[in-house]
N, C-alpha and C. Protein backbone atom coordinates (compact mmCIF):
# COMPACT_ATOMS: atom_id res chain seq x y z
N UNK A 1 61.82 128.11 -4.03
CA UNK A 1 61.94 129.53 -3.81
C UNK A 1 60.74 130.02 -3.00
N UNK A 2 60.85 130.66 -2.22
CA UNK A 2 59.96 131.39 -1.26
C UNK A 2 59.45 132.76 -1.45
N UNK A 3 58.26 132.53 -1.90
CA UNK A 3 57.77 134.03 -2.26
C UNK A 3 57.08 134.43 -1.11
N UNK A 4 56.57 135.69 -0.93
CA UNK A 4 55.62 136.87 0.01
C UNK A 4 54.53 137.70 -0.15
N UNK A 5 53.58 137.45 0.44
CA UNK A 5 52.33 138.12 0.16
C UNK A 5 51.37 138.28 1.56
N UNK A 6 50.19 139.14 0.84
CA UNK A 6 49.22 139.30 1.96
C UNK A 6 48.39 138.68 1.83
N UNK A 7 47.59 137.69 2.74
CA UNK A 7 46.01 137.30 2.23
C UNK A 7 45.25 138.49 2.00
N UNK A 8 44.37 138.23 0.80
CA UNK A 8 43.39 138.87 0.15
C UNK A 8 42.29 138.54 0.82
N UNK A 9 41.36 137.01 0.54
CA UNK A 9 40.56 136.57 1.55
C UNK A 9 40.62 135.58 1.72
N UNK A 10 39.53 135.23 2.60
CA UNK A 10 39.98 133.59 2.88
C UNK A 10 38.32 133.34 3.98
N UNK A 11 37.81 132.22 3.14
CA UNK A 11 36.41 132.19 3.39
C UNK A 11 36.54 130.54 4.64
N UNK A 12 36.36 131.07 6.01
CA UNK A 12 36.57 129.64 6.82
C UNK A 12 35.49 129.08 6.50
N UNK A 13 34.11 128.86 5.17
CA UNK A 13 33.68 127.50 5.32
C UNK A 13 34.03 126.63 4.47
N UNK A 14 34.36 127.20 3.25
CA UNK A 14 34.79 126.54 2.46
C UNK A 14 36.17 126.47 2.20
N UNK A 15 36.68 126.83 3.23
CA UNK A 15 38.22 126.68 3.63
C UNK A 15 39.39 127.29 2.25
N UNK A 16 39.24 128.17 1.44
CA UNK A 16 39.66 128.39 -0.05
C UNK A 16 40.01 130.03 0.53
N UNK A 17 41.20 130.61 -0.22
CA UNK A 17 41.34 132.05 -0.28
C UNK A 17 42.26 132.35 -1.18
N UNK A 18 42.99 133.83 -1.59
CA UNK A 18 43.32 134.18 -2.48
C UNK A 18 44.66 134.98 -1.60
N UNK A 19 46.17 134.73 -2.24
CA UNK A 19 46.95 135.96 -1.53
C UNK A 19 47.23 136.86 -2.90
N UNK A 20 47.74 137.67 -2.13
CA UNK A 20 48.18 139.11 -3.04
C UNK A 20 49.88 138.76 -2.77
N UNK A 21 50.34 138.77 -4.02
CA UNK A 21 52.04 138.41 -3.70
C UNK A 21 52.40 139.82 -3.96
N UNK A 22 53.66 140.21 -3.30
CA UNK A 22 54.41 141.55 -3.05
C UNK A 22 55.05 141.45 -4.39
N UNK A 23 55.30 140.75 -5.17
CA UNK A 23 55.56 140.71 -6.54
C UNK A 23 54.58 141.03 -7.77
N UNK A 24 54.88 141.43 -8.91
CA UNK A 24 54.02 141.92 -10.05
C UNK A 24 52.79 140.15 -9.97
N UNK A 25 52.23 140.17 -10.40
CA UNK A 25 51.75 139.21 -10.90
C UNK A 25 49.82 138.93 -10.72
N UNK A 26 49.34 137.65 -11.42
CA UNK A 26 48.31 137.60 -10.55
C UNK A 26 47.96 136.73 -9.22
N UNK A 27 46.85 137.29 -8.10
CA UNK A 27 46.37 136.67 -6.56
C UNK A 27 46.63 135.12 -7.31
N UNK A 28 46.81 134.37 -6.10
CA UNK A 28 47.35 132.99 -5.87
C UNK A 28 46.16 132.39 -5.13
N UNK A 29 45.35 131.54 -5.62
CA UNK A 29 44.49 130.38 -4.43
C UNK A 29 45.10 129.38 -3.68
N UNK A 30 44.57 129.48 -2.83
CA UNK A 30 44.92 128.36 -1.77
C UNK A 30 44.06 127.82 -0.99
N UNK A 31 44.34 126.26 -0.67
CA UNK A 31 43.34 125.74 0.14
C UNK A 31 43.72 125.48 1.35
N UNK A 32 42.78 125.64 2.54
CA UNK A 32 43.24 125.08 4.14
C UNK A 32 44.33 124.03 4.28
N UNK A 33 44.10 123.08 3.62
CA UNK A 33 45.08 122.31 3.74
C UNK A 33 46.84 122.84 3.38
N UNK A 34 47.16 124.17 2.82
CA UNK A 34 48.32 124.08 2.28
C UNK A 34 48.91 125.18 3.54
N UNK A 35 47.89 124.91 4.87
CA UNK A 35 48.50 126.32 5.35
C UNK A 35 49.43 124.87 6.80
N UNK A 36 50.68 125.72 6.88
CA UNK A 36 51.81 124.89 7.10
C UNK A 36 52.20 125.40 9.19
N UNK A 37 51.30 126.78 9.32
CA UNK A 37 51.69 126.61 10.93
C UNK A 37 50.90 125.73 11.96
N UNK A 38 51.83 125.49 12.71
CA UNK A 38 51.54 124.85 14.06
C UNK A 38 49.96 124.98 14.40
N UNK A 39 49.80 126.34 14.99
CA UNK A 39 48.64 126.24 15.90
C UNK A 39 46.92 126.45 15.60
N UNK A 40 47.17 126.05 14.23
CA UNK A 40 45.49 125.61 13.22
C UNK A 40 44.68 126.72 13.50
N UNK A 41 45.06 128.14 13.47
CA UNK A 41 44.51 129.41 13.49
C UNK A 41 44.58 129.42 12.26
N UNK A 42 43.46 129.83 12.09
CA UNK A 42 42.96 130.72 10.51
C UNK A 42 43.90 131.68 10.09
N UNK A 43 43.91 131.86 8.46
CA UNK A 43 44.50 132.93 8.07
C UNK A 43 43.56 134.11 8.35
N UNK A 44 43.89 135.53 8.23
CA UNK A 44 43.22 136.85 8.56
C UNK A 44 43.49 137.19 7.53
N UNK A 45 42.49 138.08 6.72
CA UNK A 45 42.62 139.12 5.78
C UNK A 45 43.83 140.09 5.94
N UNK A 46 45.00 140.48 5.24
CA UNK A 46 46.04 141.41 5.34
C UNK A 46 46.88 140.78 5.63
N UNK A 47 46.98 139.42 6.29
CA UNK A 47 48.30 138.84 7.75
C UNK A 47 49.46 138.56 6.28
N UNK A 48 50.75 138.73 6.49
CA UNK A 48 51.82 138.92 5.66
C UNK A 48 52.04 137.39 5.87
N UNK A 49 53.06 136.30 4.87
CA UNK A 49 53.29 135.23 4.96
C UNK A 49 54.17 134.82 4.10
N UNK A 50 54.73 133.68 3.96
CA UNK A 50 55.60 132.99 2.55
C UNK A 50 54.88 131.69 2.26
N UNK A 51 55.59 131.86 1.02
CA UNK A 51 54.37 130.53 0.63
C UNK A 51 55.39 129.84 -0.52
N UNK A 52 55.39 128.65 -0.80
CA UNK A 52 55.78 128.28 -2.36
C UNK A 52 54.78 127.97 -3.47
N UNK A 53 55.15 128.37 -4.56
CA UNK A 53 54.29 128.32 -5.95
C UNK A 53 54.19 126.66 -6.20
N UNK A 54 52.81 125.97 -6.52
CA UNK A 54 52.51 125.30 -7.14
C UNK A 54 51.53 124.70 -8.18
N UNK A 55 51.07 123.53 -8.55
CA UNK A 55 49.66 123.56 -8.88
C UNK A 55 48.33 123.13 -8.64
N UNK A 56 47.64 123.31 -8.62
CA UNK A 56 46.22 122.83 -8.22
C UNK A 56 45.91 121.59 -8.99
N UNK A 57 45.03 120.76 -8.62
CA UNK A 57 44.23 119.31 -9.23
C UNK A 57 44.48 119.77 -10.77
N UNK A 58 43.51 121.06 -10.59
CA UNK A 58 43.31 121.61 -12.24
C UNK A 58 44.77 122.09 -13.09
N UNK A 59 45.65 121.86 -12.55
CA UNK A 59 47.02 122.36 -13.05
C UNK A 59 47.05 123.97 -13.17
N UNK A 60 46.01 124.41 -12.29
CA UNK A 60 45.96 125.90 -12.11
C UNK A 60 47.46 126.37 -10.62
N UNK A 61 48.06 127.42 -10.59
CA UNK A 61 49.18 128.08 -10.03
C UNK A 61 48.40 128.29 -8.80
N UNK A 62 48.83 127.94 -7.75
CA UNK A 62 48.43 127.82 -6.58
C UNK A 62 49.80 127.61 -5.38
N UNK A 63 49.28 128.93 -3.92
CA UNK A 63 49.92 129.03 -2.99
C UNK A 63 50.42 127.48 -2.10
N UNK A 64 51.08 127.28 -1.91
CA UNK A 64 51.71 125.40 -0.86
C UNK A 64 52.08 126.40 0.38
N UNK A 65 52.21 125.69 1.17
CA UNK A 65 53.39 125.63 2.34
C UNK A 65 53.10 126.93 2.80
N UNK A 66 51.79 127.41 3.29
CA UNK A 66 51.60 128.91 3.83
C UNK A 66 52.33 128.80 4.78
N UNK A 67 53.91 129.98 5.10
CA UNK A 67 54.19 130.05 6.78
C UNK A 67 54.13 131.73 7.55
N UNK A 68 53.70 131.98 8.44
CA UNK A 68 53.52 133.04 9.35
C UNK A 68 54.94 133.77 9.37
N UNK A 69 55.26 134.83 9.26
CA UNK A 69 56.04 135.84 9.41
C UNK A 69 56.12 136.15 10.22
């Protein structure tokens, strides 16, 4: 299932950020690696996206498959 949100932030050194999903709930982390477009541009604070729910190492709920809107 494909959820929607805004990045919150997203720190390029340590490559880690947080989205805000358009749904009730709580911000989602994500790491550089889970971001899924083509042309290896950074996420931007606000930029709208879909993402799927998964989990982190830590079995913590975490953003996969970031794609551009």
């Amino acid at each position: 299932m494909k959820y929607f949100g805004t990045i919150k932030t997203f720190d390029s050194a340590t490559g880690h950020g947080e989205i805000k999903p358009e749904t009730p709930g709580n911000d989602l982390r994500f790491e550089r690696s889970a971001i899924a477009w083509g042309d290896k541009s950074e996420p931007t604070v606000g930029q709208r996206l879909s993402y799927d729910v998964g989990q982190d190492k830590d079995r913590q709920p975490c953003a996969l498959n970031l794609q551009t809107l």
